[in-house]
PDB file of N, CA and C in Angstrom:
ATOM      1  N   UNK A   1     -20.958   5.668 -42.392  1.00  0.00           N
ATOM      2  CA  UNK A   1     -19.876   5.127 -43.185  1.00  0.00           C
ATOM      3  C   UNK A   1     -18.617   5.110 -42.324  1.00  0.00           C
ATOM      4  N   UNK A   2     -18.147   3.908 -42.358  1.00  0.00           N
ATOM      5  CA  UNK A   2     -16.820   4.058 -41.520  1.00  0.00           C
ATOM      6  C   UNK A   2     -15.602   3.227 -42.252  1.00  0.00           C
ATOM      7  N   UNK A   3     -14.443   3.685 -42.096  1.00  0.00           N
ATOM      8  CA  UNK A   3     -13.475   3.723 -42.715  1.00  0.00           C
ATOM      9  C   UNK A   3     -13.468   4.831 -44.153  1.00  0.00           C
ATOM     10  N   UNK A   4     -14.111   5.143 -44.941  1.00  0.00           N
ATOM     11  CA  UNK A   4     -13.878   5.692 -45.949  1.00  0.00           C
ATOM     12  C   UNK A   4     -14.431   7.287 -45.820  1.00  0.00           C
ATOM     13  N   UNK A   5     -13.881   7.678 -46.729  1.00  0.00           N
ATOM     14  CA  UNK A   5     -13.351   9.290 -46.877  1.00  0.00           C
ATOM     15  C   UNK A   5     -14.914   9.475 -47.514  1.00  0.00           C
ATOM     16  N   UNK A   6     -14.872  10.548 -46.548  1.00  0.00           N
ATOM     17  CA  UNK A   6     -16.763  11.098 -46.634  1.00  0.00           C
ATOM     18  C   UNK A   6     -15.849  12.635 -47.783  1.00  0.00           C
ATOM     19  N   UNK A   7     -16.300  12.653 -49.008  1.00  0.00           N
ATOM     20  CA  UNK A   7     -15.916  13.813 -49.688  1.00  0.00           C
ATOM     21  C   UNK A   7     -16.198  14.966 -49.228  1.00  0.00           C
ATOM     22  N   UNK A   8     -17.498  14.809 -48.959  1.00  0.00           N
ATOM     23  CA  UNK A   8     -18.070  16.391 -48.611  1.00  0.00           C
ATOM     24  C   UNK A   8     -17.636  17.442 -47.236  1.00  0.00           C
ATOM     25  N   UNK A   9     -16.855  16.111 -46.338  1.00  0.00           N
ATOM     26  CA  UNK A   9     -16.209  16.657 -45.155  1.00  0.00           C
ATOM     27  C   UNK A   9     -14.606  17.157 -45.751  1.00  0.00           C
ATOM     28  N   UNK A  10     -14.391  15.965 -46.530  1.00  0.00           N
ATOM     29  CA  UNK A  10     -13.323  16.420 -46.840  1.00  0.00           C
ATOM     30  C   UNK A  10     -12.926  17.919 -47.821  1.00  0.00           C
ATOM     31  N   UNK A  11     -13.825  17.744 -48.116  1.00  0.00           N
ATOM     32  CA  UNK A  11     -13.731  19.663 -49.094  1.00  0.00           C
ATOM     33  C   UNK A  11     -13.956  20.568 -47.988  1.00  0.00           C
ATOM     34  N   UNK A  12     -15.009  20.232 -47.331  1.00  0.00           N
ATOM     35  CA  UNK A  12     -15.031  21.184 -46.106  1.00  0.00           C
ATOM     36  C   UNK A  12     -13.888  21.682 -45.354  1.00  0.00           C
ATOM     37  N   UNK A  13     -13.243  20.822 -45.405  1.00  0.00           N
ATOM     38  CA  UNK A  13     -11.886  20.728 -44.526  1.00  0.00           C
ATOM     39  C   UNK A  13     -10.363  21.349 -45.440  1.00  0.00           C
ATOM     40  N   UNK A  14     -10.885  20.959 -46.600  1.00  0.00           N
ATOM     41  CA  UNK A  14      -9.658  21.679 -47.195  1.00  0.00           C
ATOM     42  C   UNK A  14     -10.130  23.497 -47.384  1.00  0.00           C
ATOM     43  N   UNK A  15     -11.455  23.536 -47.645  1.00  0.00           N
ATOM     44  CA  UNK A  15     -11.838  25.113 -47.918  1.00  0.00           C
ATOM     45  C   UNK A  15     -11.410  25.623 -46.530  1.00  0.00           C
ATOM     46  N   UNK A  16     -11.575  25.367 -45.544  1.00  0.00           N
ATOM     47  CA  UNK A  16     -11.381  25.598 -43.960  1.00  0.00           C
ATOM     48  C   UNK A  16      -9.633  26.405 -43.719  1.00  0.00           C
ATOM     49  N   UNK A  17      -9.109  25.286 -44.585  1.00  0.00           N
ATOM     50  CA  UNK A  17      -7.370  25.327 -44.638  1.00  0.00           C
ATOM     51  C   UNK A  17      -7.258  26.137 -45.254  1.00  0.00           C
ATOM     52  N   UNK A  18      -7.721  25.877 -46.807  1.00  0.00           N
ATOM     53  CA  UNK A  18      -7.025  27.450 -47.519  1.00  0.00           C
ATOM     54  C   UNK A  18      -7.278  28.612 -47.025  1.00  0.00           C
ATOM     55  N   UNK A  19      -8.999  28.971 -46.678  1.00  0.00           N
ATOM     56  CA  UNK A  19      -9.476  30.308 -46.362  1.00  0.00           C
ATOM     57  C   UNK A  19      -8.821  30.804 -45.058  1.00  0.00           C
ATOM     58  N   UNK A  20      -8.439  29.666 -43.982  1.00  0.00           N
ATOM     59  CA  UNK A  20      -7.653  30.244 -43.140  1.00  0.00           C
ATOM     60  C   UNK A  20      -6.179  30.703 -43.563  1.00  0.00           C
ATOM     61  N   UNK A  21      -5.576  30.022 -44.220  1.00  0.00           N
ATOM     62  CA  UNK A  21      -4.187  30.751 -45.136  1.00  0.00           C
ATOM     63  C   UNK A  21      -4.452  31.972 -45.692  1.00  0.00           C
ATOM     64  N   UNK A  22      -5.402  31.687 -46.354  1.00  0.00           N
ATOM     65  CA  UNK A  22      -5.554  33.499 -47.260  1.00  0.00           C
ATOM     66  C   UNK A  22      -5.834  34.629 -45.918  1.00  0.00           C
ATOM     67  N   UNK A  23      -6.448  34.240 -45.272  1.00  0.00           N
ATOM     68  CA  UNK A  23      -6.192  35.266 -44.132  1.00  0.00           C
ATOM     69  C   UNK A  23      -5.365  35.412 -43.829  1.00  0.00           C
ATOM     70  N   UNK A  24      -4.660  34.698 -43.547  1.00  0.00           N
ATOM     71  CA  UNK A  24      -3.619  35.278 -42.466  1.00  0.00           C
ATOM     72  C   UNK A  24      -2.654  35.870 -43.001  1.00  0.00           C
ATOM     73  N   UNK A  25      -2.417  35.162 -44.980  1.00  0.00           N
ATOM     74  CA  UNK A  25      -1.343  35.870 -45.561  1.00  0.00           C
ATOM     75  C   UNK A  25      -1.475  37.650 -45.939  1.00  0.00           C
ATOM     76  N   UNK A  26      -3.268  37.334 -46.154  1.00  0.00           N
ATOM     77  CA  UNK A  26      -3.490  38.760 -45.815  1.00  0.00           C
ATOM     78  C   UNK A  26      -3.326  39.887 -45.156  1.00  0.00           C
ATOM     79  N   UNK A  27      -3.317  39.174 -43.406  1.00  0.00           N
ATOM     80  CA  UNK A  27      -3.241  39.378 -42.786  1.00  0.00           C
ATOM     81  C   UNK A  27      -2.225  40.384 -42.065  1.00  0.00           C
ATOM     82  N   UNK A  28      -1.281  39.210 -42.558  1.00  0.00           N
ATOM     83  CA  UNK A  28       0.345  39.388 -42.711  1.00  0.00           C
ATOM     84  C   UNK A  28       0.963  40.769 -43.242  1.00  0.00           C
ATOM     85  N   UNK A  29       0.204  40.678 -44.603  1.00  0.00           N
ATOM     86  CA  UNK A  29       0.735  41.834 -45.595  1.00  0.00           C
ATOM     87  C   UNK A  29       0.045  42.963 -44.996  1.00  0.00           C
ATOM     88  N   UNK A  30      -1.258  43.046 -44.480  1.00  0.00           N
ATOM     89  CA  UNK A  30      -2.137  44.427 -44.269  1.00  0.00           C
ATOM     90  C   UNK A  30      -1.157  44.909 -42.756  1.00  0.00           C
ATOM     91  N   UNK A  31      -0.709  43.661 -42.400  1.00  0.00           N
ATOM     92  CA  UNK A  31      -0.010  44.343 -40.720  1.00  0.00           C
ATOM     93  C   UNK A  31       1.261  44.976 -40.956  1.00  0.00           C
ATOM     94  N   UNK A  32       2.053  44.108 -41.998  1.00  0.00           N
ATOM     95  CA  UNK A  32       3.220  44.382 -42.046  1.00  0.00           C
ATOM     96  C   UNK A  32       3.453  45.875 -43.357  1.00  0.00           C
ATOM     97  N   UNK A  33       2.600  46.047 -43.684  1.00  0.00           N
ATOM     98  CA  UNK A  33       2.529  47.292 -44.677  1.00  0.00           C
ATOM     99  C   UNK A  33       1.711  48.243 -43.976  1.00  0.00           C
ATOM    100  N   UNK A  34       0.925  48.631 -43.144  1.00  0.00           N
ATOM    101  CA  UNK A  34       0.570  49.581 -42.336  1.00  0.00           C
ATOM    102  C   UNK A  34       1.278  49.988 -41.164  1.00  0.00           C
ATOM    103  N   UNK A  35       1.856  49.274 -40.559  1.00  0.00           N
ATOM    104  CA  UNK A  35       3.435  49.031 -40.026  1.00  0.00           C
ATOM    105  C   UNK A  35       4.972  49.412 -39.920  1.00  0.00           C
ATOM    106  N   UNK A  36       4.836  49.856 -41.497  1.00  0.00           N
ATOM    107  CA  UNK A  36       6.105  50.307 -42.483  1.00  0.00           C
ATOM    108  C   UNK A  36       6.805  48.758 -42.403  1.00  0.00           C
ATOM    109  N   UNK A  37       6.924  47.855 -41.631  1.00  0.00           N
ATOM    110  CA  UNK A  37       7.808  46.452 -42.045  1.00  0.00           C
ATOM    111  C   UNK A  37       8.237  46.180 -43.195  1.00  0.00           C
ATOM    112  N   UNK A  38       7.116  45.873 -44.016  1.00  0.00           N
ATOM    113  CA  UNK A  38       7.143  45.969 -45.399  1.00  0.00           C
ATOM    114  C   UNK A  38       7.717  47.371 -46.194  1.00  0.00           C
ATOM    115  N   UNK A  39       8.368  47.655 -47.143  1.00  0.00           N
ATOM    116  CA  UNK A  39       8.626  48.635 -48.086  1.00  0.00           C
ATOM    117  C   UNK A  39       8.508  48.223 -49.288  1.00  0.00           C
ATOM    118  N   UNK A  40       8.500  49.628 -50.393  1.00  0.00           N
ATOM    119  CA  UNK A  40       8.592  49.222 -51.535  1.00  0.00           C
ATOM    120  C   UNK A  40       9.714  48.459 -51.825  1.00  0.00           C
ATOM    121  N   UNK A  41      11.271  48.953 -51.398  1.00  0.00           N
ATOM    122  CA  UNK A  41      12.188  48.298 -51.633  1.00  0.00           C
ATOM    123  C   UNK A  41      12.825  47.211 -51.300  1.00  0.00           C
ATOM    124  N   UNK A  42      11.600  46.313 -50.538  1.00  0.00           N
ATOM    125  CA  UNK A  42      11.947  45.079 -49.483  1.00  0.00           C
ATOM    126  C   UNK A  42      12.081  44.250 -51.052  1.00  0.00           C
ATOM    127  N   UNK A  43      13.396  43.208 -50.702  1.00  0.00           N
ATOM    128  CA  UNK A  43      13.643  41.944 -51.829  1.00  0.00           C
ATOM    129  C   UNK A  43      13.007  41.237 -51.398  1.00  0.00           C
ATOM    130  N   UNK A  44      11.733  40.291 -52.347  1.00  0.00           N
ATOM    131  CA  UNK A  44      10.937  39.181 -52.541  1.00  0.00           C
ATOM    132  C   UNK A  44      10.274  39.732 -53.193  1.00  0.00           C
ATOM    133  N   UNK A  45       8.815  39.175 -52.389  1.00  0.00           N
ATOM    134  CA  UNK A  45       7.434  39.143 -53.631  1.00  0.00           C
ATOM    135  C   UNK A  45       7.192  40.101 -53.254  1.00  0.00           C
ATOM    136  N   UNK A  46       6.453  40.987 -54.575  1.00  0.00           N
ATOM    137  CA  UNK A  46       5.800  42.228 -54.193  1.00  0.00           C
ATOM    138  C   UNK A  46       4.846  42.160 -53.086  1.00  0.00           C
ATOM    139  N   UNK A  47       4.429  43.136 -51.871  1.00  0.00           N
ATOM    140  CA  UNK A  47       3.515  43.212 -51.636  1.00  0.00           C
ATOM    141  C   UNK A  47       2.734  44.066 -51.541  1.00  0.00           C
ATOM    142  N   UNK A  48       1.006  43.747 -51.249  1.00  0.00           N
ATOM    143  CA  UNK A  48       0.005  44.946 -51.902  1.00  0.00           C
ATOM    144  C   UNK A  48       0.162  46.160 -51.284  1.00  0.00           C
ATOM    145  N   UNK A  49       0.524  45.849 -49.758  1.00  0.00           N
ATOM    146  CA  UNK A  49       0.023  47.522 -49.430  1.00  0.00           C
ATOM    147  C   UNK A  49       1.319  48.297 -49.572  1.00  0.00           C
ATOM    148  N   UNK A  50       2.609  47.875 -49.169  1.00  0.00           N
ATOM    149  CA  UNK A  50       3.537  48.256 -49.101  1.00  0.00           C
ATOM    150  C   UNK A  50       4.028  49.075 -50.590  1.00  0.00           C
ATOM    151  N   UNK A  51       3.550  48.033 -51.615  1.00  0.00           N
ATOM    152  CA  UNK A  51       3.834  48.824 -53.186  1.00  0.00           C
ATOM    153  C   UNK A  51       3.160  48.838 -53.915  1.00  0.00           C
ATOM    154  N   UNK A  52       1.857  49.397 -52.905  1.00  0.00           N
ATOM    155  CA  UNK A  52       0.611  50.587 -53.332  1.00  0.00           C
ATOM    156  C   UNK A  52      -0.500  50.044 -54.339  1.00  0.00           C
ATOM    157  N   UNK A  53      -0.003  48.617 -54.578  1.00  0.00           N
ATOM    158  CA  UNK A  53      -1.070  47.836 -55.454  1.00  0.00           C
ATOM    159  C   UNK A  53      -2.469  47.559 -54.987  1.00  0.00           C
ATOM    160  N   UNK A  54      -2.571  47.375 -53.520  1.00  0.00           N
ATOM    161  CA  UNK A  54      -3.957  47.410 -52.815  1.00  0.00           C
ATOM    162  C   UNK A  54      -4.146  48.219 -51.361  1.00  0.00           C
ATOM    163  N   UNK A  55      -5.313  49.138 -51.355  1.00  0.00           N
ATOM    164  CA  UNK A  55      -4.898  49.729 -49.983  1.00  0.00           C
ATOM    165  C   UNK A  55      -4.987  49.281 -48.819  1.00  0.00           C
ATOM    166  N   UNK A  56      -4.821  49.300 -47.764  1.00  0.00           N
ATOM    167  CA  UNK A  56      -4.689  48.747 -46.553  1.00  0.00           C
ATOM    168  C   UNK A  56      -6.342  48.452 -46.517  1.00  0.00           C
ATOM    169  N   UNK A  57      -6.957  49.115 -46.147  1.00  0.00           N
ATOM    170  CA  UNK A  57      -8.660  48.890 -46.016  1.00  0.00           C
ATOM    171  C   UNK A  57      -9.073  47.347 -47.220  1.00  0.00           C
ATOM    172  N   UNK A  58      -8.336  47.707 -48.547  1.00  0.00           N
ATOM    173  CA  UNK A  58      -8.753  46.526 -49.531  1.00  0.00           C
ATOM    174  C   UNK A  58      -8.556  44.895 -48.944  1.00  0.00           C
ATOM    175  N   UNK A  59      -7.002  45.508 -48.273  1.00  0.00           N
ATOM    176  CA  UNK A  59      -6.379  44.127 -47.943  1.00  0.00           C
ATOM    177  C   UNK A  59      -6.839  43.940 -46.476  1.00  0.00           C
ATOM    178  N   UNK A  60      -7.326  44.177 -45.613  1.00  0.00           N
ATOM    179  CA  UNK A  60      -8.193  44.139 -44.909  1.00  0.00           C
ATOM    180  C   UNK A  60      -9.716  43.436 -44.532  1.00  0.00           C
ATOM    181  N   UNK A  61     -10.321  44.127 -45.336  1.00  0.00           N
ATOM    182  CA  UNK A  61     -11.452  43.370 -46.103  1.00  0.00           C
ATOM    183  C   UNK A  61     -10.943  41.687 -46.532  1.00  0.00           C
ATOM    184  N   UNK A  62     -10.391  41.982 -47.290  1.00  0.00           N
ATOM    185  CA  UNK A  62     -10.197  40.544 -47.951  1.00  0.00           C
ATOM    186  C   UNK A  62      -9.596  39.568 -47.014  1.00  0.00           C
ATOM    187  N   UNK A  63      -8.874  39.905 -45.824  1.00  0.00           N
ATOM    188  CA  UNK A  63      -8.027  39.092 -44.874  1.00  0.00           C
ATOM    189  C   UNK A  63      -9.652  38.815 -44.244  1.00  0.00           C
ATOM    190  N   UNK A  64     -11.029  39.766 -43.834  1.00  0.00           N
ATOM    191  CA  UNK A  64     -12.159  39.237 -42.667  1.00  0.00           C
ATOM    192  C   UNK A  64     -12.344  38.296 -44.058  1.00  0.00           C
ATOM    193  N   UNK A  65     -12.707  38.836 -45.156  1.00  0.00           N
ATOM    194  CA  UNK A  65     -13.664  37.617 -45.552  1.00  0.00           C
ATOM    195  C   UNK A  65     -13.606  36.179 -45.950  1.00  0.00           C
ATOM    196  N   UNK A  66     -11.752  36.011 -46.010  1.00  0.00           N
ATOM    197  CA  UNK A  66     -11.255  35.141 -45.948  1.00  0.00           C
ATOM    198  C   UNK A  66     -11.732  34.012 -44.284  1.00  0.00           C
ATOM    199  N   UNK A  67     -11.655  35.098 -43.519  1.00  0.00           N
ATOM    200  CA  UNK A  67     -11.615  34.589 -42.034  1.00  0.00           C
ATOM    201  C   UNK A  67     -12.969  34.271 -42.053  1.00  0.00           C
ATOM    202  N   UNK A  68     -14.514  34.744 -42.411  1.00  0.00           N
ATOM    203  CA  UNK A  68     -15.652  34.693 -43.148  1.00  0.00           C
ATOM    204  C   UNK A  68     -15.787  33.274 -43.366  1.00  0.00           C
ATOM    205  N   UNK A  69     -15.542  33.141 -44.646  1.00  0.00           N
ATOM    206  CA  UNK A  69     -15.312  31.838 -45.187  1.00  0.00           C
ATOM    207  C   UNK A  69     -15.111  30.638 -44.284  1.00  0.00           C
ATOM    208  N   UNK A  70     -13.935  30.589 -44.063  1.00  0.00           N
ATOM    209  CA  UNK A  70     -13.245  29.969 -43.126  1.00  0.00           C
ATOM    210  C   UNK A  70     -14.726  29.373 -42.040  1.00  0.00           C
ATOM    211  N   UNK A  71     -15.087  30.357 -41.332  1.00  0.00           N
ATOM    212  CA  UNK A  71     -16.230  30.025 -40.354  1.00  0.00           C
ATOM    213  C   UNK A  71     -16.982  29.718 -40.965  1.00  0.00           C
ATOM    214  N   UNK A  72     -17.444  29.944 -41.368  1.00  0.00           N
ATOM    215  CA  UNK A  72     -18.672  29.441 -42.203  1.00  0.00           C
ATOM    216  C   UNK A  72     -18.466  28.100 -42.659  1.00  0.00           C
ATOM    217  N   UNK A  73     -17.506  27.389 -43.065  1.00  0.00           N
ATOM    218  CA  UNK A  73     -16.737  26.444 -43.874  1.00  0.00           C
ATOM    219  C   UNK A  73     -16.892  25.559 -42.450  1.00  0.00           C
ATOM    220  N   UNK A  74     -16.280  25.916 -41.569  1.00  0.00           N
ATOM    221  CA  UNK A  74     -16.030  25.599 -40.134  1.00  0.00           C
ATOM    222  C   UNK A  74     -17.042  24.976 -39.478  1.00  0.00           C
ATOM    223  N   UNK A  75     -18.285  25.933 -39.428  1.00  0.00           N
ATOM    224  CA  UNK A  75     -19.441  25.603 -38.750  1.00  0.00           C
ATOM    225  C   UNK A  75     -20.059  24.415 -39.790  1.00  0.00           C
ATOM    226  N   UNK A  76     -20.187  24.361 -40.854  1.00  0.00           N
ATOM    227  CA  UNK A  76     -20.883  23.559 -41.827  1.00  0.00           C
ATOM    228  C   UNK A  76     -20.564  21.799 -41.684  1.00  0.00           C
ATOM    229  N   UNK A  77     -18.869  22.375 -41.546  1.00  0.00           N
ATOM    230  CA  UNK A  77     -18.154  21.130 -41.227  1.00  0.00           C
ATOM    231  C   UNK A  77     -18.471  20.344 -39.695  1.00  0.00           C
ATOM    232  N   UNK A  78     -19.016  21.039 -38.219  1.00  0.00           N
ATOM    233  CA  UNK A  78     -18.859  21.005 -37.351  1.00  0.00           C
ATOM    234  C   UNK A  78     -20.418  20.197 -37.655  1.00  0.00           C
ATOM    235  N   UNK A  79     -21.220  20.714 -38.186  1.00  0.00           N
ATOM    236  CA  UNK A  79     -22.824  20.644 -37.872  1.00  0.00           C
ATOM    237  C   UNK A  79     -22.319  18.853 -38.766  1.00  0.00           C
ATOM    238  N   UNK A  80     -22.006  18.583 -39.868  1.00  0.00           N
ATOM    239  CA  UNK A  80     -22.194  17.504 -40.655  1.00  0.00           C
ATOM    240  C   UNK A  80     -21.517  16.407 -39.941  1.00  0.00           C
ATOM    241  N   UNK A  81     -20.349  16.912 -39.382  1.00  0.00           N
ATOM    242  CA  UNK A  81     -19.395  15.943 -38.343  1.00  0.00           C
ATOM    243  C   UNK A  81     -20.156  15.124 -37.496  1.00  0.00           C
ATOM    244  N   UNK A  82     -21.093  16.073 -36.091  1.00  0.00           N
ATOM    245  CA  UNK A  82     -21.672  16.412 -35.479  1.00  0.00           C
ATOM    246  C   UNK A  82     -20.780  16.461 -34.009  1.00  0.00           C
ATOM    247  N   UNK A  83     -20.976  16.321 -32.808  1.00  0.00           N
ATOM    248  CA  UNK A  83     -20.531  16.299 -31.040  1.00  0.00           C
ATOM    249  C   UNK A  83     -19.173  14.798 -31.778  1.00  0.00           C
ATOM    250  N   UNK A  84     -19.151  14.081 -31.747  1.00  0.00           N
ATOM    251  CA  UNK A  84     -18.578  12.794 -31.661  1.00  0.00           C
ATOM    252  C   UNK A  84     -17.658  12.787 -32.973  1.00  0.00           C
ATOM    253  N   UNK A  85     -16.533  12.600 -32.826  1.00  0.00           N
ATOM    254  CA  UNK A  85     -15.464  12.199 -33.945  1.00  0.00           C
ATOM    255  C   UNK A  85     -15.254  11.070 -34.103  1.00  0.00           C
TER     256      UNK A  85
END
């Protein structure tokens, strides 16, 4: 098919995007709250580890399996694509 939007790449590609975001925001929070960066009394959005809502190990976890996803999402997309864009 050429010219038109193959769906199934295209979900691939957006799951790819988000799951890499959720990592990293994870990411973010598990570094910057094991860190001390983060505090309870930092102004914005709460975050988990810093104000004890998730522990570092939780948010951890959830930042690989995000990254998980992501590959997996990645490779699926790579194999259906195939060598040639």
């Amino acid at each position: 098919m050429h010219g038109g939007l193959v769906w199934s790449r295209f979900l691939l590609a957006l799951l790819v995007a988000l799951a890499v975001q959720v990592a990293v925001n994870y990411a973010n929070d598990y570094f910057d709250g094991v860190r001390g960066v983060d505090t309870a009394a930092r102004v914005g959005p709460t975050r988990l580890v810093a104000s004890g809502l998730a522990s570092p190990r939780a948010v951890a976890t959830a930042a690989a399996l995000a990254v998980a996803i992501a590959a997996v999402a990645g490779i699926a997309l790579a194999v259906a694509v195939g060598p040639v864009l």
